[in-house]
PDB file of N, CA and C in Angstrom:
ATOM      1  N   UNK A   1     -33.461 -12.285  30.050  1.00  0.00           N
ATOM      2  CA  UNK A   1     -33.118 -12.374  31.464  1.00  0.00           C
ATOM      3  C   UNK A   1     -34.261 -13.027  32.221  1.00  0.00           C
ATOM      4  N   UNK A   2     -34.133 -13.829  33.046  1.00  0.00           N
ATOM      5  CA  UNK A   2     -35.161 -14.590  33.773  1.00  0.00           C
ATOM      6  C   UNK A   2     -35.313 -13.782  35.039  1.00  0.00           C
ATOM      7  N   UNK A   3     -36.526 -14.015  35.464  1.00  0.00           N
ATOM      8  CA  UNK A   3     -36.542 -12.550  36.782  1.00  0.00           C
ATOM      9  C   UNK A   3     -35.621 -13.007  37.828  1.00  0.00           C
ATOM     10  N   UNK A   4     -34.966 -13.950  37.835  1.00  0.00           N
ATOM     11  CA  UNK A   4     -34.386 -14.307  39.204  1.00  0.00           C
ATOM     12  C   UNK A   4     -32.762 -13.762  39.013  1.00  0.00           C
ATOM     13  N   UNK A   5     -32.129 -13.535  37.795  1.00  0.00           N
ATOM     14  CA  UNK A   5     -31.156 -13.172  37.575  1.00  0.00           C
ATOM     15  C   UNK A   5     -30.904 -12.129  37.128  1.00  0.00           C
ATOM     16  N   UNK A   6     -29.725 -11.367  37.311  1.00  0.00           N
ATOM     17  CA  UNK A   6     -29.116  -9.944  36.385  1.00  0.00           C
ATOM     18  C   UNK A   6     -28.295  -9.952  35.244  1.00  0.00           C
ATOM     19  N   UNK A   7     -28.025  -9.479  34.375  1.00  0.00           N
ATOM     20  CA  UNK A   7     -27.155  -9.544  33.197  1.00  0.00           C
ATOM     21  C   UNK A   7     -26.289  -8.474  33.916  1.00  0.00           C
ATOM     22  N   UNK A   8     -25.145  -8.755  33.011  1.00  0.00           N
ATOM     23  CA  UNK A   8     -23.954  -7.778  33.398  1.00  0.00           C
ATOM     24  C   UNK A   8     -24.460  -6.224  33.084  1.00  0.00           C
ATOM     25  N   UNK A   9     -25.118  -6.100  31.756  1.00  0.00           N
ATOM     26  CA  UNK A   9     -25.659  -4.421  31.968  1.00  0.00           C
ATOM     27  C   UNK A   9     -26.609  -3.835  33.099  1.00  0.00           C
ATOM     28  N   UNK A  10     -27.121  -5.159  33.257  1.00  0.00           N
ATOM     29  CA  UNK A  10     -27.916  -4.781  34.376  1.00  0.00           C
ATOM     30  C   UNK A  10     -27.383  -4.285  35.505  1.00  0.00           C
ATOM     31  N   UNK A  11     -26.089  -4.955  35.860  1.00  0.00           N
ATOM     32  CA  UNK A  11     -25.456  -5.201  37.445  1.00  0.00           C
ATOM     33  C   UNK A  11     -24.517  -3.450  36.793  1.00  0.00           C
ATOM     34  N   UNK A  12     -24.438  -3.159  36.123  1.00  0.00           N
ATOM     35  CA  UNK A  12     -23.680  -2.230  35.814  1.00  0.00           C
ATOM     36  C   UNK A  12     -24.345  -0.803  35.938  1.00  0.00           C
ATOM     37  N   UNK A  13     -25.369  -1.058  35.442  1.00  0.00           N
ATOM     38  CA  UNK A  13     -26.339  -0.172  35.992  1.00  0.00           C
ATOM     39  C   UNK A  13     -26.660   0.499  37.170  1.00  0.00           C
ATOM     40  N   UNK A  14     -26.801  -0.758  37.838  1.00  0.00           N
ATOM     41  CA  UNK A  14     -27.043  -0.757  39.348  1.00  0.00           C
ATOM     42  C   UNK A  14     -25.965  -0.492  40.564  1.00  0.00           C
ATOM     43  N   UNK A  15     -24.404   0.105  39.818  1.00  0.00           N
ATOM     44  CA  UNK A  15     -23.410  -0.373  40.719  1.00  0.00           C
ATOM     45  C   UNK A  15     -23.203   0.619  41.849  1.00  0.00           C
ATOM     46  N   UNK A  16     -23.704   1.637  41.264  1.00  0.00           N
ATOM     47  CA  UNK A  16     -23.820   3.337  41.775  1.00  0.00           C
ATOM     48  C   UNK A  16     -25.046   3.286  43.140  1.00  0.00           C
ATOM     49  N   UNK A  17     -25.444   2.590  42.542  1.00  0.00           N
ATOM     50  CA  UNK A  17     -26.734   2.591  44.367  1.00  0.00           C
ATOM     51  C   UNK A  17     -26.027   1.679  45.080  1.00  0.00           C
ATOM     52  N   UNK A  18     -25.545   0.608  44.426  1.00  0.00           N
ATOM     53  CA  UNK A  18     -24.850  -0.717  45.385  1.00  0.00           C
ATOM     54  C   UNK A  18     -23.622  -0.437  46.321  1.00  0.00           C
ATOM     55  N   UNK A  19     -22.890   0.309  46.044  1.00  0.00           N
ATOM     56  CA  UNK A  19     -22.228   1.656  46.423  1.00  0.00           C
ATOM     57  C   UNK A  19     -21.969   2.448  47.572  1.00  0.00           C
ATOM     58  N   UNK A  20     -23.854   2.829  46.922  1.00  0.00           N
ATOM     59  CA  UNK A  20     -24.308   3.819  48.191  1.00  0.00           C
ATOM     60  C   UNK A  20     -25.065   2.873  49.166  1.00  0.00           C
ATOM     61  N   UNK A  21     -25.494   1.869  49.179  1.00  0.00           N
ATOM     62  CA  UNK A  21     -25.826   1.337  50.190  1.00  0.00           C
ATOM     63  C   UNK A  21     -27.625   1.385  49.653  1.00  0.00           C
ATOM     64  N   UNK A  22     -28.310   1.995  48.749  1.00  0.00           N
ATOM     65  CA  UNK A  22     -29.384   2.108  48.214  1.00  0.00           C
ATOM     66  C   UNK A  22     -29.939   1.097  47.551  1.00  0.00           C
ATOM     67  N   UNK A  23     -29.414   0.094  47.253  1.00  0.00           N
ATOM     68  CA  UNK A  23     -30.381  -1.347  46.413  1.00  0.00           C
ATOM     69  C   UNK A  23     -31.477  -1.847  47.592  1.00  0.00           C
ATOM     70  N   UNK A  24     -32.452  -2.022  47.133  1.00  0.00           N
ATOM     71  CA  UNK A  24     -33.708  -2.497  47.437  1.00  0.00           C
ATOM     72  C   UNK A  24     -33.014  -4.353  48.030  1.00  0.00           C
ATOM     73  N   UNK A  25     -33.957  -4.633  49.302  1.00  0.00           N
ATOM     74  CA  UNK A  25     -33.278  -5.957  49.296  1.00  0.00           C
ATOM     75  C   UNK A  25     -32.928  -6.714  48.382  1.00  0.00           C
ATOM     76  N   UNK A  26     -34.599  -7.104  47.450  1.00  0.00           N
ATOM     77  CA  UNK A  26     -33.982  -8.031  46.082  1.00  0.00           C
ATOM     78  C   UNK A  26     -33.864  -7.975  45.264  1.00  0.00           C
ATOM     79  N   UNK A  27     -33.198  -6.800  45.030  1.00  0.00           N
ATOM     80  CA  UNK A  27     -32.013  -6.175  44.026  1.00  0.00           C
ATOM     81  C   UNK A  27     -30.799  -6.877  44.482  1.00  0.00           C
ATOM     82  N   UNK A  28     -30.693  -6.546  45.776  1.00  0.00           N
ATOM     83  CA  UNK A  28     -29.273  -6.276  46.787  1.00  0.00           C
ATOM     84  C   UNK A  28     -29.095  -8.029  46.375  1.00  0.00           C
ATOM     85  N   UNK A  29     -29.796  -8.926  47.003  1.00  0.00           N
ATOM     86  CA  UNK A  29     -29.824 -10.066  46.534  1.00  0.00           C
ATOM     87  C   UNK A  29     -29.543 -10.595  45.117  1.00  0.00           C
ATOM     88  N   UNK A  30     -30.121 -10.237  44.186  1.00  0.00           N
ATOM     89  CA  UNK A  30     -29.992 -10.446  42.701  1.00  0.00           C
ATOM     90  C   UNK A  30     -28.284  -9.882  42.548  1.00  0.00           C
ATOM     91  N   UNK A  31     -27.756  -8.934  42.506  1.00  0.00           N
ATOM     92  CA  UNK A  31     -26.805  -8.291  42.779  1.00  0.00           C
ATOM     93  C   UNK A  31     -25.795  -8.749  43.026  1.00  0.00           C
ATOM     94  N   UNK A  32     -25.544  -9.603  44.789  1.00  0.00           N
ATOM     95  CA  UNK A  32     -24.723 -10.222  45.136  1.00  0.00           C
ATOM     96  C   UNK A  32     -24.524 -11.183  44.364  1.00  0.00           C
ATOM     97  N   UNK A  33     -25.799 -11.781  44.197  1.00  0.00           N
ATOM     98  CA  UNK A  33     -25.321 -13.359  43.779  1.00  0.00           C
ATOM     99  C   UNK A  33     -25.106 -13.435  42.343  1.00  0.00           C
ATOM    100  N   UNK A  34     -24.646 -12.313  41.578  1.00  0.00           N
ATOM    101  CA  UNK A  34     -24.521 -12.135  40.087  1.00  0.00           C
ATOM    102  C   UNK A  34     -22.903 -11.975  40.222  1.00  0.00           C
ATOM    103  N   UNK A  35     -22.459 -11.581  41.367  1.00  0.00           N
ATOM    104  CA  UNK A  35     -21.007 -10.892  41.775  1.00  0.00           C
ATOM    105  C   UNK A  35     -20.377 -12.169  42.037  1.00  0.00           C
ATOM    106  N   UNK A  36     -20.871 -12.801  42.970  1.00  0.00           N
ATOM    107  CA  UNK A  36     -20.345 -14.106  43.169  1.00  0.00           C
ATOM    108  C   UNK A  36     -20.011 -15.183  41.726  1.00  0.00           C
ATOM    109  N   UNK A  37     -21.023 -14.783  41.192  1.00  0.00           N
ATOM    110  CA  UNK A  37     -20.386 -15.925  40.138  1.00  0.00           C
ATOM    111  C   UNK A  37     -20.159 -15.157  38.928  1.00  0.00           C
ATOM    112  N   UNK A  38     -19.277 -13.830  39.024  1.00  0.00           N
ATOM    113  CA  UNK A  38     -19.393 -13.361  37.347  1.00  0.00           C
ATOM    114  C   UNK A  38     -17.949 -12.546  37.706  1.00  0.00           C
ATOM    115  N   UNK A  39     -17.056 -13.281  37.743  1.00  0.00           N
ATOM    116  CA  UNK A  39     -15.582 -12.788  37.632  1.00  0.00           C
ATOM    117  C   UNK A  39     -15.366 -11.463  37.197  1.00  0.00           C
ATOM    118  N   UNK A  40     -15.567 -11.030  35.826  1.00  0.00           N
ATOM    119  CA  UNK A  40     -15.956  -9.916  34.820  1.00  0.00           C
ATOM    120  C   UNK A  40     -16.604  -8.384  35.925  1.00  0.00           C
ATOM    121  N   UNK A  41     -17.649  -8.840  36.144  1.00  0.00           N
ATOM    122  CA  UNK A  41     -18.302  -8.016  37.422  1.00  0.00           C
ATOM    123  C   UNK A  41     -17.702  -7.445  38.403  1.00  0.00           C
ATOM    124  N   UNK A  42     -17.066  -8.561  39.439  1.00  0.00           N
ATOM    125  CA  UNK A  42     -16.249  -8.528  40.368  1.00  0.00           C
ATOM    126  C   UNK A  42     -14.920  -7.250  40.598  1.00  0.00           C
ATOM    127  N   UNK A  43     -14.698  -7.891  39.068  1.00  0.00           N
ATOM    128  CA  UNK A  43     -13.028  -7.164  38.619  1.00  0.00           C
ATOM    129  C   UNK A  43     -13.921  -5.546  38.575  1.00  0.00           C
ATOM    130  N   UNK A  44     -15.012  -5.016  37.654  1.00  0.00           N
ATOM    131  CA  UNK A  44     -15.814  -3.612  37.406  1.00  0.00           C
ATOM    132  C   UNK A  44     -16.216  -3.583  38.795  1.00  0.00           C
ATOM    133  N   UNK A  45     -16.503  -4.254  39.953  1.00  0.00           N
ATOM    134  CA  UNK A  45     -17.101  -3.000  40.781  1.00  0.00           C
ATOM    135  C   UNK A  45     -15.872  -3.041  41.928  1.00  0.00           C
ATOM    136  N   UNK A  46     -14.771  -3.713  42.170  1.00  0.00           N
ATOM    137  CA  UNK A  46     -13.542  -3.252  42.952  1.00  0.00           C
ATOM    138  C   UNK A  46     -12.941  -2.241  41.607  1.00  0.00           C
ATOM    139  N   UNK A  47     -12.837  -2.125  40.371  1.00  0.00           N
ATOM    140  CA  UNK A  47     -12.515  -0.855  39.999  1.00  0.00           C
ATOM    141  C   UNK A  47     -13.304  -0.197  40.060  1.00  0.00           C
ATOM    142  N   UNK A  48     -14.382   0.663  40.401  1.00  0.00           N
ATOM    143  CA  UNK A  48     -15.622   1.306  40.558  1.00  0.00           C
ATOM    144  C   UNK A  48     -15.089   2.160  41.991  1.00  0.00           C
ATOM    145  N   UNK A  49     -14.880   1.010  43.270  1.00  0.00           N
ATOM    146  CA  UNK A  49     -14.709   1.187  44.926  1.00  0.00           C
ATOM    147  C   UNK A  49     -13.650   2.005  44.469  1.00  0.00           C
ATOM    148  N   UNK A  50     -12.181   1.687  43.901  1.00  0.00           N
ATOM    149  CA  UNK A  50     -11.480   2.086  44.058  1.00  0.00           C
ATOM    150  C   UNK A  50     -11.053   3.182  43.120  1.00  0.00           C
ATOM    151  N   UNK A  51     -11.791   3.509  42.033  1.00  0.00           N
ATOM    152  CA  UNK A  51     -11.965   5.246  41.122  1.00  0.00           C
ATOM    153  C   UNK A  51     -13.455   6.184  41.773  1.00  0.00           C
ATOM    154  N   UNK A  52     -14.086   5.695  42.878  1.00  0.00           N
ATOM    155  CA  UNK A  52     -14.954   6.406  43.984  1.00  0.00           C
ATOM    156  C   UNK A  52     -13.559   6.897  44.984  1.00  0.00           C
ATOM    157  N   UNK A  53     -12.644   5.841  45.133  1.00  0.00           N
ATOM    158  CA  UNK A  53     -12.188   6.267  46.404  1.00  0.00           C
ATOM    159  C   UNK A  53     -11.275   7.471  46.022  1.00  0.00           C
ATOM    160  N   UNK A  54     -10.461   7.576  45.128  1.00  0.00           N
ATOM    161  CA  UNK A  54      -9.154   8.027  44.663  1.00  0.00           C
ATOM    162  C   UNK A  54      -9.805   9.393  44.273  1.00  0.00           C
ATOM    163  N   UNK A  55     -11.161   9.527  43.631  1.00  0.00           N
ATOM    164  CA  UNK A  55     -11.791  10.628  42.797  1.00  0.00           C
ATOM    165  C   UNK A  55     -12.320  11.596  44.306  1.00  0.00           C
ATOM    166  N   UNK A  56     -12.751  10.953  45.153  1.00  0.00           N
ATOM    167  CA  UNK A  56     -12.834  11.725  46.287  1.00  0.00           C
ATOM    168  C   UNK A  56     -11.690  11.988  47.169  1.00  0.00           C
ATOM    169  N   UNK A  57     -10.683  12.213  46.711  1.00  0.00           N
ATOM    170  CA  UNK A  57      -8.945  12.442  47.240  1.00  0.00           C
ATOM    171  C   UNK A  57      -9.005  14.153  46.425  1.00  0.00           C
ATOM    172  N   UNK A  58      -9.887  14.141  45.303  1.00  0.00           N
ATOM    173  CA  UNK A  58      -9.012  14.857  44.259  1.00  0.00           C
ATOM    174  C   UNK A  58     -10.072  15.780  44.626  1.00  0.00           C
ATOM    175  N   UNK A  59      -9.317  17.586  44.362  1.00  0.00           N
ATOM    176  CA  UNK A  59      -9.638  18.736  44.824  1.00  0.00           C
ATOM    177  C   UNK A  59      -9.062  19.499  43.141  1.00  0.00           C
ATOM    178  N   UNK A  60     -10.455  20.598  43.169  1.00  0.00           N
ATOM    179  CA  UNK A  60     -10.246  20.847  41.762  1.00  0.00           C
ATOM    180  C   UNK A  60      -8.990  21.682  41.742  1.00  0.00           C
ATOM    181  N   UNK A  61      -8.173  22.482  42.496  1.00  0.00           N
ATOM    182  CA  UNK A  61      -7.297  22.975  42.150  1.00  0.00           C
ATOM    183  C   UNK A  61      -6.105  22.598  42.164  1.00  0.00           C
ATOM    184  N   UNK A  62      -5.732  21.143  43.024  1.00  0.00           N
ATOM    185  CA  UNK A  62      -5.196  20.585  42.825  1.00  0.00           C
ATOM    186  C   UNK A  62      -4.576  19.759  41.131  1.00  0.00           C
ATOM    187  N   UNK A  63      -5.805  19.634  40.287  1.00  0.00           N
ATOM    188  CA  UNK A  63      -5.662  19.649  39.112  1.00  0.00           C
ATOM    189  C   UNK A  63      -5.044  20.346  38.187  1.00  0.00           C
ATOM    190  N   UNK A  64      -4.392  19.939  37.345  1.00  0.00           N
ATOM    191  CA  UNK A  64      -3.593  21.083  36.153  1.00  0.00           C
ATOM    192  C   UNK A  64      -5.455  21.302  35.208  1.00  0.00           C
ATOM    193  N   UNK A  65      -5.392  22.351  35.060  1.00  0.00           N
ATOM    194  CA  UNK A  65      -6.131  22.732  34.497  1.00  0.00           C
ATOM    195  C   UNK A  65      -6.766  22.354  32.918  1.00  0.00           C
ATOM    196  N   UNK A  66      -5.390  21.558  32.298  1.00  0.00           N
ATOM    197  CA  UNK A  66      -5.604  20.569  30.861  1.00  0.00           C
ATOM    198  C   UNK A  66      -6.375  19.551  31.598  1.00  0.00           C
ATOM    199  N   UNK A  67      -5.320  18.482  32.671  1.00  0.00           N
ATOM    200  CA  UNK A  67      -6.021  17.268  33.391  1.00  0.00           C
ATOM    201  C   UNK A  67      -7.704  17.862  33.475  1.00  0.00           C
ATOM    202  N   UNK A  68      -7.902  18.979  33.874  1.00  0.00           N
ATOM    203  CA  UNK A  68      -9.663  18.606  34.536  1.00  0.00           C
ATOM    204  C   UNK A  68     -10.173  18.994  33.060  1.00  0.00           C
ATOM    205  N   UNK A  69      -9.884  19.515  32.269  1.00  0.00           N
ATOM    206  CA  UNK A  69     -10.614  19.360  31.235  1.00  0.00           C
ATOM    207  C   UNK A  69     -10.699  18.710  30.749  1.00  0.00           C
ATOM    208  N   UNK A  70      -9.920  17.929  30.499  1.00  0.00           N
ATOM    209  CA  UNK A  70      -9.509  16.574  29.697  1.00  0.00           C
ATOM    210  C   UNK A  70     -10.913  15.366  30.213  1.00  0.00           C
ATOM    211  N   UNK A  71     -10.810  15.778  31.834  1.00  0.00           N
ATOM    212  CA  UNK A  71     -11.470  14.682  32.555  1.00  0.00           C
ATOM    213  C   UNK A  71     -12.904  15.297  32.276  1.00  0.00           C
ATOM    214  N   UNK A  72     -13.831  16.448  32.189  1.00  0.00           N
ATOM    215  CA  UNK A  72     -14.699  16.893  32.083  1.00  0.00           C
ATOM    216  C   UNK A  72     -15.316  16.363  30.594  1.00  0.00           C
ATOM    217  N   UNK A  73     -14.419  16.527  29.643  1.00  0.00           N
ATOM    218  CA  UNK A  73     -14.607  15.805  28.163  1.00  0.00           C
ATOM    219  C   UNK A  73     -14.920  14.853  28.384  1.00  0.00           C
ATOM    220  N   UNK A  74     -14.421  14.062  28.889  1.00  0.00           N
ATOM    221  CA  UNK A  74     -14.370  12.588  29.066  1.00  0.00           C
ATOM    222  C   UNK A  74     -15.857  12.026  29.272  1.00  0.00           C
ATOM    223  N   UNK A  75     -16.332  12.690  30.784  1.00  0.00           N
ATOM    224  CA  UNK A  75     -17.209  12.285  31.256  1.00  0.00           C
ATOM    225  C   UNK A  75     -18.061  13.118  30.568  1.00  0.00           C
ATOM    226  N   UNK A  76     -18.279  14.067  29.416  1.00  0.00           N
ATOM    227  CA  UNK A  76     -19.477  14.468  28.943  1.00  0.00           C
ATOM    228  C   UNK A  76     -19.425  13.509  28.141  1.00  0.00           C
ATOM    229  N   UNK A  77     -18.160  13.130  27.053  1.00  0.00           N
ATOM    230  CA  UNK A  77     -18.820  12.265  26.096  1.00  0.00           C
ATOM    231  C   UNK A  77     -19.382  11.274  26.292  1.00  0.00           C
ATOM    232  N   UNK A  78     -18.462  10.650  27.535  1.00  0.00           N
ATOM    233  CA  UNK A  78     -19.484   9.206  28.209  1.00  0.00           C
ATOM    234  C   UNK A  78     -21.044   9.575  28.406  1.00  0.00           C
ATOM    235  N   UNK A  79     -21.820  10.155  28.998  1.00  0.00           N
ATOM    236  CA  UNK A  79     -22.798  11.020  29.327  1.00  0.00           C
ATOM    237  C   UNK A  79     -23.869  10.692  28.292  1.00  0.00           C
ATOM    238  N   UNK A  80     -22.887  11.163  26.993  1.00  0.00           N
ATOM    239  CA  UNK A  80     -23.790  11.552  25.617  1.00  0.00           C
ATOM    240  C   UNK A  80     -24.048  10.390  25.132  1.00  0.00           C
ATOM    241  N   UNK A  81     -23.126   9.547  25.038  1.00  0.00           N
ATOM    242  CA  UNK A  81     -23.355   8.381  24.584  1.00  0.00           C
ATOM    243  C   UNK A  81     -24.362   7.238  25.517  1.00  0.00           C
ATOM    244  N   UNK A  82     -24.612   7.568  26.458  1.00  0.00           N
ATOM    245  CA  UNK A  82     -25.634   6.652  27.753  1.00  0.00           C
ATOM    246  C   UNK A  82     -26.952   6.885  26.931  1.00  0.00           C
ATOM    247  N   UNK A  83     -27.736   5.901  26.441  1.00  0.00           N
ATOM    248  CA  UNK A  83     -29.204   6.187  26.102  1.00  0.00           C
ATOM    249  C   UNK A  83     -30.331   6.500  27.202  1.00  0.00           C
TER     250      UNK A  83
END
């Protein structure tokens, strides 16, 4: 990676502060302009906006009780597998 650019793990990394409004300017910079030209990206962080938006709709009892476990698995194994 050349310092002026991000790789996609990189930008993936970073999507959770980008998000929150938390990237450092030239991050925020590096960031954008990785979005702009990386289709792939684009498509992961409007699905990102929009499983933030839908996941903050959802109330745990609202859940069938298989569904949140199911979803709790999920996100531990993802978890485990993150180095």
């Amino acid at each position: 990676m050349s310092v002026q650019e991000l790789t996609c793990q990189e930008l993936v990394e970073l999507v959770t502060a980008y998000l929150e409004g938390a990237l450092p300017d030239g991050q925020l910079r590096l960031f954008e302009e990785h979005i702009a030209g990386c289709t792939g990206c684009r498509r992961y962080l409007e699905q990102m906006r929009t499983t933030v938006e839908l996941t903050g709709r959802l109330e745990e009892e609202s859940l069938d009780p298989q569904a949140r476990d199911a979803l709790l698995d999920a996100f531990r194994s993802w978890r485990a597998e993150q180095p």
